[in-house]
C-alpha atoms as a PDB file:
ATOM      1  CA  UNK A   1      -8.677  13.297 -60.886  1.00  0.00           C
ATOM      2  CA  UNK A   2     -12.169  14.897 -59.997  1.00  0.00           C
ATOM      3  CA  UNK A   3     -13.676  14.564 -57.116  1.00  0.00           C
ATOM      4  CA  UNK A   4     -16.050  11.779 -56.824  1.00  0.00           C
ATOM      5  CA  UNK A   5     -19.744  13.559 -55.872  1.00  0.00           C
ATOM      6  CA  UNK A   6     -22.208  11.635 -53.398  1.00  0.00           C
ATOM      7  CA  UNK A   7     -25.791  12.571 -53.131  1.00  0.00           C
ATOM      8  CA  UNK A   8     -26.559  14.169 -49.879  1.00  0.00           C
ATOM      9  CA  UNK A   9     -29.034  11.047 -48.739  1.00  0.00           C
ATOM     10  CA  UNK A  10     -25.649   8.599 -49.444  1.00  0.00           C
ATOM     11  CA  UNK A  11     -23.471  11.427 -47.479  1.00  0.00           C
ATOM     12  CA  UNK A  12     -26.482  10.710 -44.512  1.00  0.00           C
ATOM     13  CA  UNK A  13     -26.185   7.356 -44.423  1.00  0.00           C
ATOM     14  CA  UNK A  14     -22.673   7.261 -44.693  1.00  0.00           C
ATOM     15  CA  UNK A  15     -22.260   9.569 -41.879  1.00  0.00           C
ATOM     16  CA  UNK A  16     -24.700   7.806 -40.169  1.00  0.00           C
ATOM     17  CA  UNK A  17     -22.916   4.737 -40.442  1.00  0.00           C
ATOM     18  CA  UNK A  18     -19.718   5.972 -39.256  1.00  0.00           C
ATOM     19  CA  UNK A  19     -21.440   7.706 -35.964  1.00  0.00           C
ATOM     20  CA  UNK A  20     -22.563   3.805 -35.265  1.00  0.00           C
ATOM     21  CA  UNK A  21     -19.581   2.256 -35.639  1.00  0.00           C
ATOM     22  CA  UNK A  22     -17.382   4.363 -33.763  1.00  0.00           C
ATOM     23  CA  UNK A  23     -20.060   4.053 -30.678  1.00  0.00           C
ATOM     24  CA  UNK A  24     -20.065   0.678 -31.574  1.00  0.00           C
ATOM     25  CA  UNK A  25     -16.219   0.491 -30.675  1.00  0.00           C
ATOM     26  CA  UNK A  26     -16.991   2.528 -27.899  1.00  0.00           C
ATOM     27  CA  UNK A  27     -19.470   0.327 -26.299  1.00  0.00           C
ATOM     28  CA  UNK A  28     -17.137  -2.784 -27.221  1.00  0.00           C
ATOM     29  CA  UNK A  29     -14.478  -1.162 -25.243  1.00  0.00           C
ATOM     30  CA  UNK A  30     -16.405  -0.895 -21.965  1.00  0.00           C
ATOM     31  CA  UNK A  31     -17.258  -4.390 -22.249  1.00  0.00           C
ATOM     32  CA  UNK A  32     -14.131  -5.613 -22.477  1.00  0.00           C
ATOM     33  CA  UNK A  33     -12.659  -3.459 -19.602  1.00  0.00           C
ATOM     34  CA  UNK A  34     -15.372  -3.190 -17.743  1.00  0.00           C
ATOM     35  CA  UNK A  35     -14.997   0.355 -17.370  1.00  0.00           C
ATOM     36  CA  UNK A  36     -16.738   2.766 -18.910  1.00  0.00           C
ATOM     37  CA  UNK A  37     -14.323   5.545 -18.126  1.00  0.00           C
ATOM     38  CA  UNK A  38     -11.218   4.512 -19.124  1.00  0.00           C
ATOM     39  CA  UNK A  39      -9.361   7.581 -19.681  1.00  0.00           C
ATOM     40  CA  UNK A  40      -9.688  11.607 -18.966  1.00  0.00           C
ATOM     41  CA  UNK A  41     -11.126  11.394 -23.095  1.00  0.00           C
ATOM     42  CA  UNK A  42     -13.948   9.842 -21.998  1.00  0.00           C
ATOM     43  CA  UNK A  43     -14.934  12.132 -18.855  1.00  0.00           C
ATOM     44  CA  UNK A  44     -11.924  14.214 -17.414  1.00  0.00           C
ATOM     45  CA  UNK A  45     -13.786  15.111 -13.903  1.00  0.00           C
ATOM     46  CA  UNK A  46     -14.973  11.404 -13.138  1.00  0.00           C
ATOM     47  CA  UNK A  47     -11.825   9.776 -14.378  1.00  0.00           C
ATOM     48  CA  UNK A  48      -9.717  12.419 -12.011  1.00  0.00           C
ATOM     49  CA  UNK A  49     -12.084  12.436  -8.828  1.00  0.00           C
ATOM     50  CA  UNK A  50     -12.290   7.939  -9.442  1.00  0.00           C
ATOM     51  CA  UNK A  51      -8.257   8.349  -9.631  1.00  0.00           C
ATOM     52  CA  UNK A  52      -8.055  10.394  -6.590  1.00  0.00           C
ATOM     53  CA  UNK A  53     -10.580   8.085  -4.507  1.00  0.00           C
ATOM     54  CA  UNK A  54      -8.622   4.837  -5.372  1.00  0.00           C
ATOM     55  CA  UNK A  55      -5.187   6.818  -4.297  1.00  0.00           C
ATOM     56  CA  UNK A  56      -6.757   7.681  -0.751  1.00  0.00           C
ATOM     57  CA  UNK A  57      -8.011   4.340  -0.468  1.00  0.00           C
ATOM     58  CA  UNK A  58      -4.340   2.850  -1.181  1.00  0.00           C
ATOM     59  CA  UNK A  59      -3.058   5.547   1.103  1.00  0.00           C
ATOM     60  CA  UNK A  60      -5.314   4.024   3.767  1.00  0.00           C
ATOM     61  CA  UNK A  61      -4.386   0.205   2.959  1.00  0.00           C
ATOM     62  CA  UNK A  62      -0.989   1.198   3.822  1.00  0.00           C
ATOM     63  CA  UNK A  63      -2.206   2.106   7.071  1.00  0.00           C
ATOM     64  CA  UNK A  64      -4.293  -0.544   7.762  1.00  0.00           C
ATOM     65  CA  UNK A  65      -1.320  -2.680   7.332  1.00  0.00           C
ATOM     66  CA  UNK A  66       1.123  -0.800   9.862  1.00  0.00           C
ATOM     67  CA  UNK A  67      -2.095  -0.793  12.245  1.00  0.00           C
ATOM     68  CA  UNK A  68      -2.359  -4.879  11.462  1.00  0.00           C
ATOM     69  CA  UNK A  69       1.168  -5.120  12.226  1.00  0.00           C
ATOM     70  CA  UNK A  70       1.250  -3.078  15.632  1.00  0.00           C
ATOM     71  CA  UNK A  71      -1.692  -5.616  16.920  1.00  0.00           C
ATOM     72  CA  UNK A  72       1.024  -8.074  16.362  1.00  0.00           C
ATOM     73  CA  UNK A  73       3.151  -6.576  18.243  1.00  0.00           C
ATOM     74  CA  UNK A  74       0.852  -6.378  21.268  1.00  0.00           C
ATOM     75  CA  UNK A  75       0.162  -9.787  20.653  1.00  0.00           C
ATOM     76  CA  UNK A  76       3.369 -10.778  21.027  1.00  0.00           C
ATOM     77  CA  UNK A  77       3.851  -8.491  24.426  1.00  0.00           C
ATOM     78  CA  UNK A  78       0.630 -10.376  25.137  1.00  0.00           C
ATOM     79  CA  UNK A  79       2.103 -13.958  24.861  1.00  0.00           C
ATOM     80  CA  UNK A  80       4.862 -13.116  26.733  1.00  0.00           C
ATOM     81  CA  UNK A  81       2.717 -11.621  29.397  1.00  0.00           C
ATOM     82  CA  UNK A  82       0.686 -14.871  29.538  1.00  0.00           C
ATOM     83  CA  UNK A  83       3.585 -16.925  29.982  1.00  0.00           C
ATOM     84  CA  UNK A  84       5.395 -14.130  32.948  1.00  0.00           C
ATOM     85  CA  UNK A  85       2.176 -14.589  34.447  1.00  0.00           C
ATOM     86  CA  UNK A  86       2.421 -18.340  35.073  1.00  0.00           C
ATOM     87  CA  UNK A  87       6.276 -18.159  35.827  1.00  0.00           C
ATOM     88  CA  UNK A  88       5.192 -15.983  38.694  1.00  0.00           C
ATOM     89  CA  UNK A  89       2.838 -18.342  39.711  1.00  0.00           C
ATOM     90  CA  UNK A  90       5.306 -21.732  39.503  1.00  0.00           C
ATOM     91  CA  UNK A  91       7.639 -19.126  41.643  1.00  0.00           C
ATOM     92  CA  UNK A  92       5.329 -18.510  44.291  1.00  0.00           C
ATOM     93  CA  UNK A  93       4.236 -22.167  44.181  1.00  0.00           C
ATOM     94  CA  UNK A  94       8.016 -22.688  44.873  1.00  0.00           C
ATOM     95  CA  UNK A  95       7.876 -20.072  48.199  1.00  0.00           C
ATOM     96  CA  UNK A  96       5.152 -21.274  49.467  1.00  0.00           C
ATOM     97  CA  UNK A  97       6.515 -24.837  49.450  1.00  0.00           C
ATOM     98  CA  UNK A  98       9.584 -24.073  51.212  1.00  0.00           C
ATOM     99  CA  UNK A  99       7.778 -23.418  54.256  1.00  0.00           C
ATOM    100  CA  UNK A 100       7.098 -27.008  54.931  1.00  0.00           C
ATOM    101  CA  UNK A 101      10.947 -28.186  53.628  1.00  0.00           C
ATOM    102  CA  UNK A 102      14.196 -28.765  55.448  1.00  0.00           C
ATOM    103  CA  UNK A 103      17.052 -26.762  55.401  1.00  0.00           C
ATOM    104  CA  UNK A 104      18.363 -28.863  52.383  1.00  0.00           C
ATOM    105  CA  UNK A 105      15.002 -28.764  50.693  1.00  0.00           C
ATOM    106  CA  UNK A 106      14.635 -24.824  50.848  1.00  0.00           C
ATOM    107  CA  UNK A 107      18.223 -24.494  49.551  1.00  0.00           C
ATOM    108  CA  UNK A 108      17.011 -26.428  46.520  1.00  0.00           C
ATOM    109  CA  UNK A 109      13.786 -24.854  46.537  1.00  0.00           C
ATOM    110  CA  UNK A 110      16.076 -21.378  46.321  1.00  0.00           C
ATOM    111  CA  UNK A 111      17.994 -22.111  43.315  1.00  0.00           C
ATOM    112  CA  UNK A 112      14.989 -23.249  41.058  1.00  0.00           C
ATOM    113  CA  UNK A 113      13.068 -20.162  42.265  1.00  0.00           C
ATOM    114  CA  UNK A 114      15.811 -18.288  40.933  1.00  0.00           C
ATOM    115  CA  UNK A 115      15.899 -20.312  38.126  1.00  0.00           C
ATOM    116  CA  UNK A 116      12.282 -19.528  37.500  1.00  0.00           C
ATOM    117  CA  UNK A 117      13.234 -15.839  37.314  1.00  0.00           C
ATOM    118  CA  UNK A 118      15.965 -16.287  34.544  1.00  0.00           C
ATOM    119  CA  UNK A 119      12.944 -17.620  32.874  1.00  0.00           C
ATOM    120  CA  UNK A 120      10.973 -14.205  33.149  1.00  0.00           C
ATOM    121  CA  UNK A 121      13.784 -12.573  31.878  1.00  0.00           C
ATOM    122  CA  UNK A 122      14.118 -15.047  28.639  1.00  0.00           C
ATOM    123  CA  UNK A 123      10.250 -14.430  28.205  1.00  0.00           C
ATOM    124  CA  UNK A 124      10.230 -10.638  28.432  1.00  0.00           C
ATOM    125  CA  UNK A 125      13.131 -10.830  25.742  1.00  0.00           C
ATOM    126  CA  UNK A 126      11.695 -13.144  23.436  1.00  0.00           C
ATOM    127  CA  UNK A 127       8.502 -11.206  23.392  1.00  0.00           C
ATOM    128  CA  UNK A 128       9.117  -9.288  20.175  1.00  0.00           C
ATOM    129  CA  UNK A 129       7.422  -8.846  17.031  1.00  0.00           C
ATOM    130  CA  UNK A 130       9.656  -7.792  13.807  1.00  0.00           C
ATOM    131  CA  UNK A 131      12.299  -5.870  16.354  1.00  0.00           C
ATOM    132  CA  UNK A 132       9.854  -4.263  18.899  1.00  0.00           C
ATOM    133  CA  UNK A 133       9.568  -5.780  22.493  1.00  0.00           C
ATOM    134  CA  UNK A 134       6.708  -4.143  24.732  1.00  0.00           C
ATOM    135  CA  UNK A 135       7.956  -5.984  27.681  1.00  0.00           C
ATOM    136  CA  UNK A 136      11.675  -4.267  27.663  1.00  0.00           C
ATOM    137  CA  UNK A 137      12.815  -0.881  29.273  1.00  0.00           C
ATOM    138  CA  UNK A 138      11.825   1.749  26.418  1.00  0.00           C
ATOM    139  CA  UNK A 139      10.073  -0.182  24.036  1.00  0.00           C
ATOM    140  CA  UNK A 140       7.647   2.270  22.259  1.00  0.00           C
ATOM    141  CA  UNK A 141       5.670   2.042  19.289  1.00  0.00           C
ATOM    142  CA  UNK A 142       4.007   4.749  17.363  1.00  0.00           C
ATOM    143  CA  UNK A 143       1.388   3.611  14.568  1.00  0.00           C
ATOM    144  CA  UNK A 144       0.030   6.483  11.974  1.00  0.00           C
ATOM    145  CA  UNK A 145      -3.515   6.187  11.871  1.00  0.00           C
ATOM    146  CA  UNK A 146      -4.846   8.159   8.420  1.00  0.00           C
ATOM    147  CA  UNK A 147      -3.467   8.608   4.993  1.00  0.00           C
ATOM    148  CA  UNK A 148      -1.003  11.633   5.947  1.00  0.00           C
ATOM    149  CA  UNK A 149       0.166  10.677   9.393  1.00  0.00           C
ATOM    150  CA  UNK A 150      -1.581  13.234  11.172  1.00  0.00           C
ATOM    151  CA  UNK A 151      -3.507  11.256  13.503  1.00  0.00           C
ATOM    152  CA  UNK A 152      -1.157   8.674  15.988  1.00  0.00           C
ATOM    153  CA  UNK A 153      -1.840   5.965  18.584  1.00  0.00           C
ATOM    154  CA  UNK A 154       1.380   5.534  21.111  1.00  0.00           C
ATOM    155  CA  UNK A 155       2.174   2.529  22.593  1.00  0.00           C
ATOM    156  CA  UNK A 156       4.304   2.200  25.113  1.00  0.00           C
ATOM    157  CA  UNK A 157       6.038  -0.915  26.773  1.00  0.00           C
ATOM    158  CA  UNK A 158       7.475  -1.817  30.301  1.00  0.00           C
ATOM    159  CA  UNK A 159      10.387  -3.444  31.572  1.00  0.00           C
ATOM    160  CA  UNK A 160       8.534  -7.085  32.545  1.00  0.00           C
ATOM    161  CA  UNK A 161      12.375  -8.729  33.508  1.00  0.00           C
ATOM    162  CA  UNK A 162      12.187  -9.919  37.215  1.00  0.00           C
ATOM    163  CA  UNK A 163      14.247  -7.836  38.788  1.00  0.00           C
ATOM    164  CA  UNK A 164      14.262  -4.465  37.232  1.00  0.00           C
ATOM    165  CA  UNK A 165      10.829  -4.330  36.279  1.00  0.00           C
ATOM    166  CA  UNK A 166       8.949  -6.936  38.356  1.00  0.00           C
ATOM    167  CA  UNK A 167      10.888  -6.308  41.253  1.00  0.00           C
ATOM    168  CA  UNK A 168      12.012  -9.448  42.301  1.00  0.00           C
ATOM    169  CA  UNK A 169      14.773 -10.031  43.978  1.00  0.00           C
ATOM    170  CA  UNK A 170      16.884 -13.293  43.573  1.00  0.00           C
ATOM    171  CA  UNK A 171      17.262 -15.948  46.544  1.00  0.00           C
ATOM    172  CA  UNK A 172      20.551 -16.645  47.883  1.00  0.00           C
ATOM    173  CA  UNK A 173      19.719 -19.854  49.346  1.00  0.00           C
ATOM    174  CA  UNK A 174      21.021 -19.148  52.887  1.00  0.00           C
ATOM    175  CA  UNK A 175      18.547 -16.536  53.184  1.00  0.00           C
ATOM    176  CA  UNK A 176      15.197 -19.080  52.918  1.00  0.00           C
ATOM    177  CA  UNK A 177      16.104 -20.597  56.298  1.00  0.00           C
ATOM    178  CA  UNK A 178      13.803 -18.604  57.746  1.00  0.00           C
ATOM    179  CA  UNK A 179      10.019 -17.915  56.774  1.00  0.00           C
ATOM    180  CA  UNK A 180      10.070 -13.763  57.007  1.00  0.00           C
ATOM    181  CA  UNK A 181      12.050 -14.340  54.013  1.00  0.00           C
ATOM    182  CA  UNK A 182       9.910 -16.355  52.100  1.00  0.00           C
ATOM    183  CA  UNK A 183       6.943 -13.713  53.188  1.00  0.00           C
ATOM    184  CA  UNK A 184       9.320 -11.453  51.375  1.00  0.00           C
ATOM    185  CA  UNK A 185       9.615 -13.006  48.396  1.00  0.00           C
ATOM    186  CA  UNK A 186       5.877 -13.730  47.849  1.00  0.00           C
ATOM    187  CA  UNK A 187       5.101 -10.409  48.809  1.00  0.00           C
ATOM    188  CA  UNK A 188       7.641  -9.458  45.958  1.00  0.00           C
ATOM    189  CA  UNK A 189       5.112 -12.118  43.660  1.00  0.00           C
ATOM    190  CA  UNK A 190       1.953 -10.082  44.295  1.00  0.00           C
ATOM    191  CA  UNK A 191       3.732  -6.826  43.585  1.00  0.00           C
ATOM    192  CA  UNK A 192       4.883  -8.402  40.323  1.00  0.00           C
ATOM    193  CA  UNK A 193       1.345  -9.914  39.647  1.00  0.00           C
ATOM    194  CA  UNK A 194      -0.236  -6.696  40.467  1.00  0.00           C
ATOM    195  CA  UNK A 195       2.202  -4.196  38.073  1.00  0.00           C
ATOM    196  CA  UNK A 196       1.610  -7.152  34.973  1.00  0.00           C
ATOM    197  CA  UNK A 197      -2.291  -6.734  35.318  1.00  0.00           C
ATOM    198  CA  UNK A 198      -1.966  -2.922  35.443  1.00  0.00           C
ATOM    199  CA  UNK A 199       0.445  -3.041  32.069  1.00  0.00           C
ATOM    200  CA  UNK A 200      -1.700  -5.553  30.441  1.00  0.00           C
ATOM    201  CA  UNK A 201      -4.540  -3.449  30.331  1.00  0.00           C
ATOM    202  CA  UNK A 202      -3.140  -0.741  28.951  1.00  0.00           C
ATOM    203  CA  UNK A 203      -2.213  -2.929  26.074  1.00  0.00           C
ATOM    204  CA  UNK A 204      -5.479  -4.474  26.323  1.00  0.00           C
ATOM    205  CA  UNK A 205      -7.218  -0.843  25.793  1.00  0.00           C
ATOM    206  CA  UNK A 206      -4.440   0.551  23.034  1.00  0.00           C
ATOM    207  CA  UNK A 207      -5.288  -2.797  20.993  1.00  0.00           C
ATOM    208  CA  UNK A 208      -8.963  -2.420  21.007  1.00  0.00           C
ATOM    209  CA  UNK A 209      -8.326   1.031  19.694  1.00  0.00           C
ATOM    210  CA  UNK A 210      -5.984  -0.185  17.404  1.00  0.00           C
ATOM    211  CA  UNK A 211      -9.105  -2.935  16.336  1.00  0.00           C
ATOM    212  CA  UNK A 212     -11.626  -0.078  16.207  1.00  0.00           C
ATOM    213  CA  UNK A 213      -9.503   1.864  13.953  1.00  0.00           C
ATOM    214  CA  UNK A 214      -8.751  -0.733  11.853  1.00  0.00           C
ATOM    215  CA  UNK A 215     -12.396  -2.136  10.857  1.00  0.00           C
ATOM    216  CA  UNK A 216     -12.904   2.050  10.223  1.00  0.00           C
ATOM    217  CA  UNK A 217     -10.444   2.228   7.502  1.00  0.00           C
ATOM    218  CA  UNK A 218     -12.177  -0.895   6.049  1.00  0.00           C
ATOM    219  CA  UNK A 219     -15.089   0.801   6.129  1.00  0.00           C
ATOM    220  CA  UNK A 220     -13.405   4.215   4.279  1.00  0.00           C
ATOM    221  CA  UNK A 221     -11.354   2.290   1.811  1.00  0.00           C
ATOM    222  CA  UNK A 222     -15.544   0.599   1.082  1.00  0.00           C
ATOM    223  CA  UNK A 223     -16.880   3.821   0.756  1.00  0.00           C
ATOM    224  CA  UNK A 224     -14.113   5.491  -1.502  1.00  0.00           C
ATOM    225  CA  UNK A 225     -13.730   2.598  -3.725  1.00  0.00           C
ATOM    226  CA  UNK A 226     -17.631   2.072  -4.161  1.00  0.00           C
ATOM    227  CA  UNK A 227     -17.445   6.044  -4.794  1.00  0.00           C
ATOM    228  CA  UNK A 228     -14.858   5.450  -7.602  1.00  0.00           C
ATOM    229  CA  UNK A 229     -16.611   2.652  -8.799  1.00  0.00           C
ATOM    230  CA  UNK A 230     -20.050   4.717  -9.206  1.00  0.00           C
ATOM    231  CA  UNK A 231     -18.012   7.074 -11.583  1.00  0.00           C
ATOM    232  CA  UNK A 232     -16.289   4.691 -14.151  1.00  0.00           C
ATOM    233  CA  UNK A 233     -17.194   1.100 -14.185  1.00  0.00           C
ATOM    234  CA  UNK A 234     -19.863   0.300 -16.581  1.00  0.00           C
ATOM    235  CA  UNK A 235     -23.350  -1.743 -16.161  1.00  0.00           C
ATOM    236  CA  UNK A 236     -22.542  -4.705 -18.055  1.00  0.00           C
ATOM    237  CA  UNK A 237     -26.288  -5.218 -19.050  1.00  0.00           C
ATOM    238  CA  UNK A 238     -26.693  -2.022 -20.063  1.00  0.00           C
ATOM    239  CA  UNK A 239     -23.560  -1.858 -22.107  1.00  0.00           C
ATOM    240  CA  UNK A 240     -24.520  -5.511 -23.509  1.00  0.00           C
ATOM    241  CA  UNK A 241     -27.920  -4.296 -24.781  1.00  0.00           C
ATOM    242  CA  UNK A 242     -26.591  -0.959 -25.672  1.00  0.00           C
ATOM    243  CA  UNK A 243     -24.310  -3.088 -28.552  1.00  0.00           C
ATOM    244  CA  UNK A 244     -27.574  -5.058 -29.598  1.00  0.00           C
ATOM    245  CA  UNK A 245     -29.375  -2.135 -30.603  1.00  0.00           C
ATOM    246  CA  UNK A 246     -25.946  -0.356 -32.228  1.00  0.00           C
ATOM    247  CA  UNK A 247     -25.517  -3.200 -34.359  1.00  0.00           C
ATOM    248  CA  UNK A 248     -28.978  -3.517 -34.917  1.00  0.00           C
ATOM    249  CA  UNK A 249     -28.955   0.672 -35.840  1.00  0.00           C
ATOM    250  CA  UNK A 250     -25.778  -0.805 -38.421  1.00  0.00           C
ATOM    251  CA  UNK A 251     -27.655  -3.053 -40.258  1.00  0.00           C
ATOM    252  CA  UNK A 252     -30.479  -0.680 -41.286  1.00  0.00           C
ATOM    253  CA  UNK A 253     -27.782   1.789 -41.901  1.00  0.00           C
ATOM    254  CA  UNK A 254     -26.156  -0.291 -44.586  1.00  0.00           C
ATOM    255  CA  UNK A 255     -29.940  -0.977 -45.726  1.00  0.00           C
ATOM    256  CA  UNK A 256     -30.959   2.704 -46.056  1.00  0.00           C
ATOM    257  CA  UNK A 257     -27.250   3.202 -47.878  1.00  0.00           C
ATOM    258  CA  UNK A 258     -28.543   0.131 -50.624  1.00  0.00           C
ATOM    259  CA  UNK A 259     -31.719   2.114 -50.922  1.00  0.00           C
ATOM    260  CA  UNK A 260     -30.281   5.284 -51.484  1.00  0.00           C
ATOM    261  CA  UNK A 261     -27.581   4.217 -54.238  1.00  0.00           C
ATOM    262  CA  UNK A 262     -30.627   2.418 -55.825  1.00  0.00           C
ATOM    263  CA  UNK A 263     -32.148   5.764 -56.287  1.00  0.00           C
ATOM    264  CA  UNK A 264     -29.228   6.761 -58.586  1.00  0.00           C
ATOM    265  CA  UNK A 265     -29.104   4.108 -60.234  1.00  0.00           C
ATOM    266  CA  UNK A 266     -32.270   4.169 -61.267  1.00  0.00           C
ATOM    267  CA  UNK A 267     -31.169   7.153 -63.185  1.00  0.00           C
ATOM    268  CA  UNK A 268     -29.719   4.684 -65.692  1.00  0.00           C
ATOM    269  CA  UNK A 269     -32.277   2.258 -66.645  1.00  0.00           C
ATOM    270  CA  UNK A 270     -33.299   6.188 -69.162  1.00  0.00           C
ATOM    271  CA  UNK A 271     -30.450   4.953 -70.911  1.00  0.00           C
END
């Protein structure tokens, strides 16, 4: 069968035709995904440097969320600190009361004081967050700070149980007969008081850091997301009038075709 011969203004057309409707598809295609780099076809340096952008900014989600869960931590140290705090305070309400009690009454007095201290040592233990205590001997927590782990924030804990780490000693109840000993024990308190202020504000300074750095990598993942973004995701209304003047291009197209094969056929009314 011989091949079929087209006049070289119907090979335009047709050609021109074909151009339209393929950008036609294109331009549908970005509309519908939004996107007007979809793949490395389309442009292999902004599709590659969008890809790498979005993987940093991932990277740095993943560190935003250790960071969110350290500040837990702290605020769990931070609870328990609150509530050591006002333990100390019920025991040294309890001293200075047995000043002005009997014999009887300071024995009793003795064994809720010491009672109050079992209750420091309940809070400091309780005062964990997913496994880490900051108020026990050796807690430590290190939280990675940038997308490879480079850059670290240490946080280390103290021992916040009443004897070991606060210093207090318990009350045998014959010893409160006399009022040196209740000096003793308050002077214990203030110790206490004092070495929970100075540990709270190092916790108090490593969580605003912790803060600081974490409304940064907000910031980052922003910028490197707007950045990828800027490289592949299309303008809607310029895409949407972009297909109104394609399809617009189409329909003369198929018009200057019908003129064109009218031309030839012309050729036959001679007949």
């Amino acid at each position: 069968m011989s091949e079929i011969s087209l006049s070289a203004g119907v090979r335009s057309n047709l050609l021109s035709l074909q151009q339209t409707s393929s950008l036609i598809g294109t331009t549908q295609k970005r509309l519908a995904s939004g996107l007007k780099v979809n793949s490395p076809i389309d442009d292999a340096t902004a599709y590659f440097t969008a890809a790498s952008a979005r993987g940093r900014a991932n990277d740095l989600g993943a560190r935003k969320n250790e960071i969110g869960e350290a500040i837990q931590t702290i605020k769990a140290a931070s609870n328990g600190v609150d509530a050591i705090a006002k333990l100390i305070d019920a025991a040294k309400g309890i001293a200075e009361s047995a000043r002005s009690a009997t014999t009887a009454g300071r024995s009793t007095l003795a064994i809720q004081f010491n009672e109050v201290l079992k209750q420091i040592d309940q809070a400091s233990t309780d005062s964990k967050y997913k496994g880490t205590n900051l108020l026990a001997n050796a807690g430590e927590l290190v939280v990675k700070t940038n997308e490879d782990g480079t850059s670290k924030i240490s946080i280390n804990g103290f021992d916040a149980t009443s004897t070991v780490g606060l210093s207090v000693s318990a009350i045998a109840s014959s010893t409160w007969t006399v009022d040196s000993a209740l000096d003793a024990a308050v002077s214990q308190l203030n110790a206490a008081q004092s070495t929970l202020r100075t540990n709270t504000a190092t916790l108090g300074a490593v969580s605003s850091q912790l803060s600081i750095r974490d409304n940064f990598l907000d910031e980052a993942k922003n910028v490197l997301r707007e950045g990828a973004d800027k490289l592949t995701v299309a303008d809607q209304n310029e895409e949407g009038a972009q297909l109104l003047s394609l399809q617009t291009r189409q329909q003369l197209g198929v018009i200057s075709l019908q003129l064109a094969n009218q031309s030839q056929q012309a050729i036959l009314r001679l007949f």
